[in-house]
C-alpha atoms as a PDB file:
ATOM      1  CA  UNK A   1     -11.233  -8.851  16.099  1.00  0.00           C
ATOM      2  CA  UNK A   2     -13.906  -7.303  14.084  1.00  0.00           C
ATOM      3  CA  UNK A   3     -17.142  -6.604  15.924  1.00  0.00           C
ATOM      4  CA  UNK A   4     -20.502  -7.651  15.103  1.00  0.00           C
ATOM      5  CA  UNK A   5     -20.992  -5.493  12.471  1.00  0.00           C
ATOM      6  CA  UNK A   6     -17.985  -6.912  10.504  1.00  0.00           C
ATOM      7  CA  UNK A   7     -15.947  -3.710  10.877  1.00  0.00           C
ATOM      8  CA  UNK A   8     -12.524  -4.124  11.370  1.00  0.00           C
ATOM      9  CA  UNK A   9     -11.342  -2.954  15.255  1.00  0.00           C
ATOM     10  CA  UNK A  10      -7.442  -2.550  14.873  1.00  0.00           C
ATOM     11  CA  UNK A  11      -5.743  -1.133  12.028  1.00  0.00           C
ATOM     12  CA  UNK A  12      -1.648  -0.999  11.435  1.00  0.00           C
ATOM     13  CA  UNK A  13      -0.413   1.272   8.852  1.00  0.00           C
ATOM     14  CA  UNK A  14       3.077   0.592   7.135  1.00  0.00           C
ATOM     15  CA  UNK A  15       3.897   3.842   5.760  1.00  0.00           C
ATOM     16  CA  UNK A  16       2.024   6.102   8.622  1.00  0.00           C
ATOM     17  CA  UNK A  17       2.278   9.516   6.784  1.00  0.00           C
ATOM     18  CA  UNK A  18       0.931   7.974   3.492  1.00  0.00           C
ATOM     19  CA  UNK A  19      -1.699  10.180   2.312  1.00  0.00           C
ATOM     20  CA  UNK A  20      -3.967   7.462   0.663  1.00  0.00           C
ATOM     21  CA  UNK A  21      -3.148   5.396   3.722  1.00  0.00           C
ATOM     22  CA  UNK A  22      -4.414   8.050   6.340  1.00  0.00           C
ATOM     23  CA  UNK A  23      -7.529   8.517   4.272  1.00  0.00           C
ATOM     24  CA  UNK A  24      -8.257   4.919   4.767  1.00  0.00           C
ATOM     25  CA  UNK A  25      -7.882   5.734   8.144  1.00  0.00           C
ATOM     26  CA  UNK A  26     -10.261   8.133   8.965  1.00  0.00           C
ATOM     27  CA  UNK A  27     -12.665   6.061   7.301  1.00  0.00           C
ATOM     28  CA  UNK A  28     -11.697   2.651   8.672  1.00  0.00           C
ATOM     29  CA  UNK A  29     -12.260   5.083  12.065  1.00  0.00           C
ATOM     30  CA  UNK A  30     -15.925   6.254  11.202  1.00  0.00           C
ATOM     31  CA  UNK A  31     -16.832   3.002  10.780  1.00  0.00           C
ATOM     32  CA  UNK A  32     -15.712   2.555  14.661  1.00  0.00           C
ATOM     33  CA  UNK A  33     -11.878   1.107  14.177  1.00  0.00           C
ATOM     34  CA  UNK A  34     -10.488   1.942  17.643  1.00  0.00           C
ATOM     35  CA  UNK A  35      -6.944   1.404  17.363  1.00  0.00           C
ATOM     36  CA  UNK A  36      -4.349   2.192  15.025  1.00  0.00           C
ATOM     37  CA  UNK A  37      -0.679   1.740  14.300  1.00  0.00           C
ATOM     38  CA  UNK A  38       1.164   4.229  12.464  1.00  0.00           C
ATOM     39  CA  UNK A  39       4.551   2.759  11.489  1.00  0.00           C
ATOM     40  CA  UNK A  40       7.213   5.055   9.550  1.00  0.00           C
ATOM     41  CA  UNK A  41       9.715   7.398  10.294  1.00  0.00           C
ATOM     42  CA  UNK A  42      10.016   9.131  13.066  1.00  0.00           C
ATOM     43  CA  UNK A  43       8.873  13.036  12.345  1.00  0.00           C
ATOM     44  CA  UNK A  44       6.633  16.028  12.853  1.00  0.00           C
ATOM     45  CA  UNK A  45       4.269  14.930  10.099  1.00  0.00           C
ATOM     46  CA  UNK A  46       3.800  11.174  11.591  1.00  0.00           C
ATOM     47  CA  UNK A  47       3.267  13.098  15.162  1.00  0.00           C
ATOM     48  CA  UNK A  48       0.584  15.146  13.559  1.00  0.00           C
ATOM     49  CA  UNK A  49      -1.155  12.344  11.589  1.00  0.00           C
ATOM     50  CA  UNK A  50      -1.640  10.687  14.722  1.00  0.00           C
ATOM     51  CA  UNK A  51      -3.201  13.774  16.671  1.00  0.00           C
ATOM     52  CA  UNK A  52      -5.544  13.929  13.523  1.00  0.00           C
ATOM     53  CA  UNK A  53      -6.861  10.115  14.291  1.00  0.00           C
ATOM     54  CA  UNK A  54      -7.343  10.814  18.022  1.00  0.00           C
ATOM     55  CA  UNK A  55      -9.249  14.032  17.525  1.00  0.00           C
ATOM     56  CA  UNK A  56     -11.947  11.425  15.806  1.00  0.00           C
ATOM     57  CA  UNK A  57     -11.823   9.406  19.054  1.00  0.00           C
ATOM     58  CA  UNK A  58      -9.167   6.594  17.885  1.00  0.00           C
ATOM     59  CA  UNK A  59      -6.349   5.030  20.246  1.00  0.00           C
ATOM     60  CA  UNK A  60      -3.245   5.941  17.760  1.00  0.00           C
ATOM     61  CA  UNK A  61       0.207   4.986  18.395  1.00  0.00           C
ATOM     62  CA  UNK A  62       3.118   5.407  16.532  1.00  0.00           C
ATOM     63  CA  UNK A  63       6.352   3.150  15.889  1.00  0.00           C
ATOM     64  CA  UNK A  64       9.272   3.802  14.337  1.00  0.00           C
ATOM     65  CA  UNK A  65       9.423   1.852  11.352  1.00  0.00           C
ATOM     66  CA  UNK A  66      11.930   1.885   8.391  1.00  0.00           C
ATOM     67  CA  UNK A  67      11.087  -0.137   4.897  1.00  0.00           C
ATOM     68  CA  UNK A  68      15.061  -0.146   4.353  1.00  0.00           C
ATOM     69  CA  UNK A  69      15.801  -1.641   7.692  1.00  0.00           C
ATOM     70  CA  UNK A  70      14.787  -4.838   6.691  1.00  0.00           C
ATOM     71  CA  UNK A  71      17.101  -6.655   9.284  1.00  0.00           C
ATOM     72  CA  UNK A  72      14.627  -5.017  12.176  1.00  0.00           C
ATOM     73  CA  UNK A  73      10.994  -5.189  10.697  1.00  0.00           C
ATOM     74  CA  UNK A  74      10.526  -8.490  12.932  1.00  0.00           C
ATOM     75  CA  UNK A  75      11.237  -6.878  15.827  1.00  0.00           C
ATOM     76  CA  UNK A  76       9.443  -3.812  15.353  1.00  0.00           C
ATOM     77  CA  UNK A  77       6.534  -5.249  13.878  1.00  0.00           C
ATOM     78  CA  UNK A  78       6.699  -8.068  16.170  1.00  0.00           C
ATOM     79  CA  UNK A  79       6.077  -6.017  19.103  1.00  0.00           C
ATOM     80  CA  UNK A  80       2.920  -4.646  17.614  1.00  0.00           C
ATOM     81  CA  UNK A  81       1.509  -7.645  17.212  1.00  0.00           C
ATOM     82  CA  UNK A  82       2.301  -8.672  20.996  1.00  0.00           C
ATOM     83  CA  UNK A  83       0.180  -6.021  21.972  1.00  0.00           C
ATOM     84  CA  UNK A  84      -3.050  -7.878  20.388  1.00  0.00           C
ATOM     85  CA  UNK A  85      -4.704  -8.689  17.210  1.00  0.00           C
ATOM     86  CA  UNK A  86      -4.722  -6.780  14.092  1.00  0.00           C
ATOM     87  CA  UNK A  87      -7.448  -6.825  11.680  1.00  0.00           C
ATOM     88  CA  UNK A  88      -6.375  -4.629   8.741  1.00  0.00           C
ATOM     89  CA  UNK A  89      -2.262  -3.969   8.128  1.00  0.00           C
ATOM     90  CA  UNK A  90      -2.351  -1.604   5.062  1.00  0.00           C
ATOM     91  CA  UNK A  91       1.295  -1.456   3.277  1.00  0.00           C
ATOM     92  CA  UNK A  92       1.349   1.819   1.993  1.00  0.00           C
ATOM     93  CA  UNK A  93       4.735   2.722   1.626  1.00  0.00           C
ATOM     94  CA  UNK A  94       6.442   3.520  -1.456  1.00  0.00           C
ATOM     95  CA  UNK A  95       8.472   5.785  -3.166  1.00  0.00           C
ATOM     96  CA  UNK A  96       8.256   7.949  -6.572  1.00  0.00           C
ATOM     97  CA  UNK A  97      11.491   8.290  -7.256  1.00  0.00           C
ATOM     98  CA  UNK A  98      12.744  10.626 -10.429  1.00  0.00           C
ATOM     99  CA  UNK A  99      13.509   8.452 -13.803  1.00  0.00           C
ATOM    100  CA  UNK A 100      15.912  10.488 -15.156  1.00  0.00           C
ATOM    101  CA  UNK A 101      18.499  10.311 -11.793  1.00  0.00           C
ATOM    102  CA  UNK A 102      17.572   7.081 -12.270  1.00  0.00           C
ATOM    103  CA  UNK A 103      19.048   6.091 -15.180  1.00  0.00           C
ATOM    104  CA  UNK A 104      22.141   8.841 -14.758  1.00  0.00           C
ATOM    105  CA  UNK A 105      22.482   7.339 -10.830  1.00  0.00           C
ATOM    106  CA  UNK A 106      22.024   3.406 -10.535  1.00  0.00           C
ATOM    107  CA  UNK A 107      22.288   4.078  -6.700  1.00  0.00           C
ATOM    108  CA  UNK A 108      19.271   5.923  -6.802  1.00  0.00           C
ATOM    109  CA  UNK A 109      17.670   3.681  -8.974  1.00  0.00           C
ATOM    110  CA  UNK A 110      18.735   0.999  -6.337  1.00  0.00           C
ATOM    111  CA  UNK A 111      16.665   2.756  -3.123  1.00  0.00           C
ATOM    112  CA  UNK A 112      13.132   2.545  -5.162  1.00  0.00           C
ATOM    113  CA  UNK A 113      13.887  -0.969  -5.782  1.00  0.00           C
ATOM    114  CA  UNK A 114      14.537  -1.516  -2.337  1.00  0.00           C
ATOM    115  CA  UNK A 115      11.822   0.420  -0.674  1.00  0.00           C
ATOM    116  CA  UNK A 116       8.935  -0.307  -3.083  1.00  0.00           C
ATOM    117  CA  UNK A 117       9.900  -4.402  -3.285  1.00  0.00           C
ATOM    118  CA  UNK A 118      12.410  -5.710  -0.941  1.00  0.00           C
ATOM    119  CA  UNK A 119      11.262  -3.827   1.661  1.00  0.00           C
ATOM    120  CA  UNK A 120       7.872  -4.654   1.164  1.00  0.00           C
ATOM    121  CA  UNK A 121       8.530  -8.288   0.548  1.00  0.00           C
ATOM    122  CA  UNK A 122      10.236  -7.928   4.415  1.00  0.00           C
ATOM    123  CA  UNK A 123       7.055  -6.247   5.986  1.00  0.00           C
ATOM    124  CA  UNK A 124       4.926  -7.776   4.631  1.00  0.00           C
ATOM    125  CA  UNK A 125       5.797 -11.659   5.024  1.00  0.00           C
ATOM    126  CA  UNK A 126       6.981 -10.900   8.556  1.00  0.00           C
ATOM    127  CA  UNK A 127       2.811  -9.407   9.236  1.00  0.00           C
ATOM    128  CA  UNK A 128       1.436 -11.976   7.010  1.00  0.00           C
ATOM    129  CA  UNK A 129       2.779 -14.701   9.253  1.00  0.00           C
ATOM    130  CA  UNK A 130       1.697 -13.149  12.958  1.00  0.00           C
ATOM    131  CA  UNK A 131      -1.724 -12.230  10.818  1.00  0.00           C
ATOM    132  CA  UNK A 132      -1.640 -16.625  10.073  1.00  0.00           C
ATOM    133  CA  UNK A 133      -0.628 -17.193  13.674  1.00  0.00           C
ATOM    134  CA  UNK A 134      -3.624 -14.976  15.097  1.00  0.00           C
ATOM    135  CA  UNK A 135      -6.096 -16.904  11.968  1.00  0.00           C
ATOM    136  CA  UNK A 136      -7.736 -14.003  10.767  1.00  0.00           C
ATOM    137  CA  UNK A 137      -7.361 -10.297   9.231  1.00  0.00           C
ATOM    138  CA  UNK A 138      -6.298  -8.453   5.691  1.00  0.00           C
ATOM    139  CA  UNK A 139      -3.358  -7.451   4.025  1.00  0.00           C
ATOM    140  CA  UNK A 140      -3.614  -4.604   1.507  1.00  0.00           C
ATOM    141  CA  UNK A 141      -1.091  -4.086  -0.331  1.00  0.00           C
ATOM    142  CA  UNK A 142      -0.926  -0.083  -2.163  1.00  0.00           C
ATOM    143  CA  UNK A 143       0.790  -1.679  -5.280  1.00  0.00           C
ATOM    144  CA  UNK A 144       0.155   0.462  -8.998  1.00  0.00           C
ATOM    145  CA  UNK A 145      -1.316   0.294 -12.263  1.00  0.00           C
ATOM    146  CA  UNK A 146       2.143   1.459 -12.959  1.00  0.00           C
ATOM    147  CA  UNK A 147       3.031  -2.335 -12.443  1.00  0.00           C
ATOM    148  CA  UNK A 148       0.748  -4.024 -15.107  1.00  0.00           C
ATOM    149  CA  UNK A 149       3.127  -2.508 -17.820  1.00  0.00           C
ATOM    150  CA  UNK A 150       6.528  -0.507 -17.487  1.00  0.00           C
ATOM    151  CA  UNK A 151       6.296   2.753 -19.277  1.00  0.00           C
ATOM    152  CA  UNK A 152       9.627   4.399 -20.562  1.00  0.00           C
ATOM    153  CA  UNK A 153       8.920   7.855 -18.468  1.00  0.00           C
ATOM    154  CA  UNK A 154       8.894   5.477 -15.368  1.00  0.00           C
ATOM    155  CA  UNK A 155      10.555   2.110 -15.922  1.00  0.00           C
ATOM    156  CA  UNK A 156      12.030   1.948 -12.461  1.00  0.00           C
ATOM    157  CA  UNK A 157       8.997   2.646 -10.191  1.00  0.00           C
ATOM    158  CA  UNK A 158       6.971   0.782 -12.683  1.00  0.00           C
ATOM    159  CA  UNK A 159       9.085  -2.467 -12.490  1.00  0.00           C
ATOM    160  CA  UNK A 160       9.263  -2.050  -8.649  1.00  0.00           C
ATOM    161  CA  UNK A 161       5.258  -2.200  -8.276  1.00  0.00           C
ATOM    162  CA  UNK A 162       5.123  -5.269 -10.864  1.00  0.00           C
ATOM    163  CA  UNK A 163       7.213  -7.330  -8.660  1.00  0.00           C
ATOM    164  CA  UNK A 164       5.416  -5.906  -5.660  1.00  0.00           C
ATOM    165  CA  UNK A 165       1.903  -7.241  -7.044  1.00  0.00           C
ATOM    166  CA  UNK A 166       2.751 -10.355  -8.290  1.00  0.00           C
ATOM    167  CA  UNK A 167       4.892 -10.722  -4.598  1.00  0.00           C
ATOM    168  CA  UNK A 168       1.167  -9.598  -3.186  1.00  0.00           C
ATOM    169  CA  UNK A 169      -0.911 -12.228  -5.343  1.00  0.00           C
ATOM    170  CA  UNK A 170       1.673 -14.914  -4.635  1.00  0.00           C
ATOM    171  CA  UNK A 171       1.148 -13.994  -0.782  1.00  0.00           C
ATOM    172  CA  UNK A 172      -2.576 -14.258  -1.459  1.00  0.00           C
ATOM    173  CA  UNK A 173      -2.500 -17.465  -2.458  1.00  0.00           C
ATOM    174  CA  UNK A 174      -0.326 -18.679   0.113  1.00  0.00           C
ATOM    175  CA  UNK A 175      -1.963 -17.620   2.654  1.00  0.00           C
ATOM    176  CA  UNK A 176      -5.522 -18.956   1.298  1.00  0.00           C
ATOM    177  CA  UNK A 177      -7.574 -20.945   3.877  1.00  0.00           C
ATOM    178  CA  UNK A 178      -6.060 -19.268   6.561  1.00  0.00           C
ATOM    179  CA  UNK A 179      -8.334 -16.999   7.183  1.00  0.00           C
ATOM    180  CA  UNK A 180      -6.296 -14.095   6.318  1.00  0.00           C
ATOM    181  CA  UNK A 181      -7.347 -12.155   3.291  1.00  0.00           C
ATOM    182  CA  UNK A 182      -4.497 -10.461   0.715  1.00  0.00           C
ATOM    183  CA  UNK A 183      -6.185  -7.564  -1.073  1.00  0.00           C
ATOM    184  CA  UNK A 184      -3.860  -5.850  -4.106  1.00  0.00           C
ATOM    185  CA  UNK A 185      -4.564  -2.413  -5.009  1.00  0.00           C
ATOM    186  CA  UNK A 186      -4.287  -0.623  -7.995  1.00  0.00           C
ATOM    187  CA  UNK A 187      -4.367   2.870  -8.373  1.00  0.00           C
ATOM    188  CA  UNK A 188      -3.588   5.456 -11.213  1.00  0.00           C
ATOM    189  CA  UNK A 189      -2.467   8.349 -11.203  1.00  0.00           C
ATOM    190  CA  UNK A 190      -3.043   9.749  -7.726  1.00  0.00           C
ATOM    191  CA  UNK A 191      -3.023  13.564  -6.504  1.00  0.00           C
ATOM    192  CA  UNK A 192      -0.481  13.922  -3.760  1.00  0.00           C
ATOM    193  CA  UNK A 193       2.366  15.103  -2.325  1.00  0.00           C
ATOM    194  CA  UNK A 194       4.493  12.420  -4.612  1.00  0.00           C
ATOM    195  CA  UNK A 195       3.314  13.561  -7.533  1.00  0.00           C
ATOM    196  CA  UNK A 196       2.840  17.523  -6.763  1.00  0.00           C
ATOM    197  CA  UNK A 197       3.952  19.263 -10.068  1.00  0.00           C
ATOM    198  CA  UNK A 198       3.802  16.306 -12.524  1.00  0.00           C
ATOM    199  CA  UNK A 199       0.568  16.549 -15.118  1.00  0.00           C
ATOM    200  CA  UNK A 200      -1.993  14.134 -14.104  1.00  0.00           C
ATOM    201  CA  UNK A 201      -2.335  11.498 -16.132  1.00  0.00           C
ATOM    202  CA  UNK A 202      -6.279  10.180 -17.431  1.00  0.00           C
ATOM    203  CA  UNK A 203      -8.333   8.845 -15.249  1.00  0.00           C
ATOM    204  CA  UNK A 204      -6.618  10.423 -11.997  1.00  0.00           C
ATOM    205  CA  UNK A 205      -8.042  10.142  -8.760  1.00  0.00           C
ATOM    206  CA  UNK A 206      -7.547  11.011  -5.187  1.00  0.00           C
ATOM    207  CA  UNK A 207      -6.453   9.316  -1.646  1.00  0.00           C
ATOM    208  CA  UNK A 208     -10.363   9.931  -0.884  1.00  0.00           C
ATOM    209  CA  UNK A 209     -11.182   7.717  -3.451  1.00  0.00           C
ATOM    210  CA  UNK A 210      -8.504   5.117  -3.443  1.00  0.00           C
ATOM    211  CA  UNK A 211      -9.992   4.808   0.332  1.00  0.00           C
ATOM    212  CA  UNK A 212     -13.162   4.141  -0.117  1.00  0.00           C
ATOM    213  CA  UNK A 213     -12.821   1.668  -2.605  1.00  0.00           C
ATOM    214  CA  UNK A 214     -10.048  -0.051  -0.308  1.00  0.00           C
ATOM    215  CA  UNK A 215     -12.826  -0.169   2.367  1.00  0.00           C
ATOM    216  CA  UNK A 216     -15.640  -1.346  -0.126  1.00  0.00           C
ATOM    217  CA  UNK A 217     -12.535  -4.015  -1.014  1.00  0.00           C
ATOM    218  CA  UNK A 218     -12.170  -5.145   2.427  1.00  0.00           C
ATOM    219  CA  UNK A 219     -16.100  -5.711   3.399  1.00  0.00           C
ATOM    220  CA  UNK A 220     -16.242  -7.649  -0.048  1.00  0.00           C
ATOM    221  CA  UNK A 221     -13.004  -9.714   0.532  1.00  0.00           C
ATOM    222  CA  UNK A 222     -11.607  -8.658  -3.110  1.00  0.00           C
ATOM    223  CA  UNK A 223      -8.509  -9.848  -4.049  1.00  0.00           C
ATOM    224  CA  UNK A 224      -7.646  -6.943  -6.635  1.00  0.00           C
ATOM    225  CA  UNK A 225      -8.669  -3.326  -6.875  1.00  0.00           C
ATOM    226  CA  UNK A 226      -8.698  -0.988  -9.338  1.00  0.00           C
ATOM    227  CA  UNK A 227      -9.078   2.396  -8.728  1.00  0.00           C
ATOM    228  CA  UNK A 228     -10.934   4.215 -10.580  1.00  0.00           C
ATOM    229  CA  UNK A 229     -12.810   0.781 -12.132  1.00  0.00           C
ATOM    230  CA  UNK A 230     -12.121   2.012 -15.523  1.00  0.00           C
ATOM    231  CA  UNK A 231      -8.342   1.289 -15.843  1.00  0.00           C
ATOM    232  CA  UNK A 232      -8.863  -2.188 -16.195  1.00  0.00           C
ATOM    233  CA  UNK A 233     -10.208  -2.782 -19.454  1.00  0.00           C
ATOM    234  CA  UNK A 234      -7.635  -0.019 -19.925  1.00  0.00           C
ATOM    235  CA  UNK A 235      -4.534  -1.432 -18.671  1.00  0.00           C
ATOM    236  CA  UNK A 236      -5.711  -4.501 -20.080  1.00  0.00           C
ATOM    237  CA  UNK A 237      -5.508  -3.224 -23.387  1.00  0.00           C
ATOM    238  CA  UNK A 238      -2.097  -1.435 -22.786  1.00  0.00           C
ATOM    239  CA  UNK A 239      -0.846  -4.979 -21.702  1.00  0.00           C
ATOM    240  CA  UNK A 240      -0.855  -6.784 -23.883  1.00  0.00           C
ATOM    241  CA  UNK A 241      -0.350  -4.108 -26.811  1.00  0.00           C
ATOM    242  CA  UNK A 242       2.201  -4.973 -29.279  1.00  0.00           C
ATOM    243  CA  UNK A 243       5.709  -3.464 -27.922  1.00  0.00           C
ATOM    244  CA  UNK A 244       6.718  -1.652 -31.573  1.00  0.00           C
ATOM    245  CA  UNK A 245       3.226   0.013 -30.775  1.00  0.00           C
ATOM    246  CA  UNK A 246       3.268   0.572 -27.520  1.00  0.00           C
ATOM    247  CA  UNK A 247       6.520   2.343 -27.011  1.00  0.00           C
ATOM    248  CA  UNK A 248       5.470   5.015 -30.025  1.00  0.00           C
ATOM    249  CA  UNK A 249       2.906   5.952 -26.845  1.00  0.00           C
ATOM    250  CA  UNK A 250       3.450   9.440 -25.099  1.00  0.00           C
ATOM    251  CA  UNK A 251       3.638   7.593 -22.159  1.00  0.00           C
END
């Protein structure tokens, strides 16, 4: 449960070596989160990401979680929840993929599809029902403002996040009146790892920032976040931009 400050107690990550997801982390912890979940694959860098969050005083423990096993998220994500409430589950997994093997190798093509949606869809109906059982907490959902409109240079991940957001909004308003809260998030471009060596598009931000505005999300109870605030009117332009126009764009 949250204490009486309204700051969330218990966090689960979905996607524990996520760099926009640990940032939220550390900040979730400041503001005197006590336990978290990091969920992914089993490795060095999820080992280390958890040392980080207990050097700042947080009960971490990792589970071995895999967004293309759907056939086992219940179990493994049931068993976190068995061990108490959760306030904040944070799905921040995703993949980048590379549009060009893409397009030459459907397979490929296939495994962003399936860890950016189906596997999502899995995790995150399988949380949002123990999160309805327990009758409170938040679901954020790391989708893309890649999704509001797919760009030739990055159909596939682009399509992937669309039908992860609208999969996220649909969830919201299922689960409204439940007391459990569905917040969508929308970054840019975002400086890390997954997109080391590719030139940043306008507007780019950081993990640092996408994580502050998740946590300014979650103490207003948004439903949609943009990050930075300006792509909006942006993305709203690009949406609804003629398609003979839009696909002259260097985008």
């Amino acid at each position: 449960m949250k204490d009486a400050f309204g700051s969330p107690q218990s966090l689960l990550v979905l996607g524990g070596t996520s760099e926009i997801a640990l940032a939220t982390a550390r900040r979730l912890v400041a503001r005197r989160a006590r336990t978290v979940w990091l969920a992914g694959r089993p490795s060095p860098a999820l080992e280390e990401a958890a040392g980080r969050l207990r050097s700042l005083g947080a009960e971490v423990r990792t589970v071995a979680f895999d967004a293309l096993d759907t056939g086992g998220h219940e179990e493994v994500l049931g068993k976190v929840f068995a061990e108490g409430d959760i306030d904040v589950v944070l799905l921040a997994f995703g993949v980048l993929g590379d549009q060009e093997r893409a397009e030459a190798e459907p397979a490929t093509a296939v495994q962003v599809a399936q860890t950016n949606y189906t596997g999502a869809v899995s995790a995150g109906l399988v949380c949002a029902r123990s999160l309805r059982v327990q009758g409170h907490g938040s679901l954020v959902v790391l989708s893309s403002a890649a999704g509001e409109r797919a760009r030739r240079s990055n159909f596939v991940y682009g399509s992937s996040k669309a039908g992860l957001d609208a999969f996220a909004q649909g969830l919201g308003d299922a689960l409204y009146g439940t007391g459990v809260h569905v917040m969508v998030v929308r970054p840019g471009f975002v400086r890390t790892r997954m997109t080391a060596g590719r030139e940043p598009a306008p507007l780019a931000t950081t993990p640092q920032a996408v994580a502050g505005a998740i946590e300014t999300g979650l103490r207003r109870r948004s439903e949609v976040v943009w990050v930075p605030g300006a792509l909006r009117p942006v993305m709203g332009v690009l949406r609804h931009m003629p398609r003979a126009l839009f696909r002259r764009l260097p985008v």
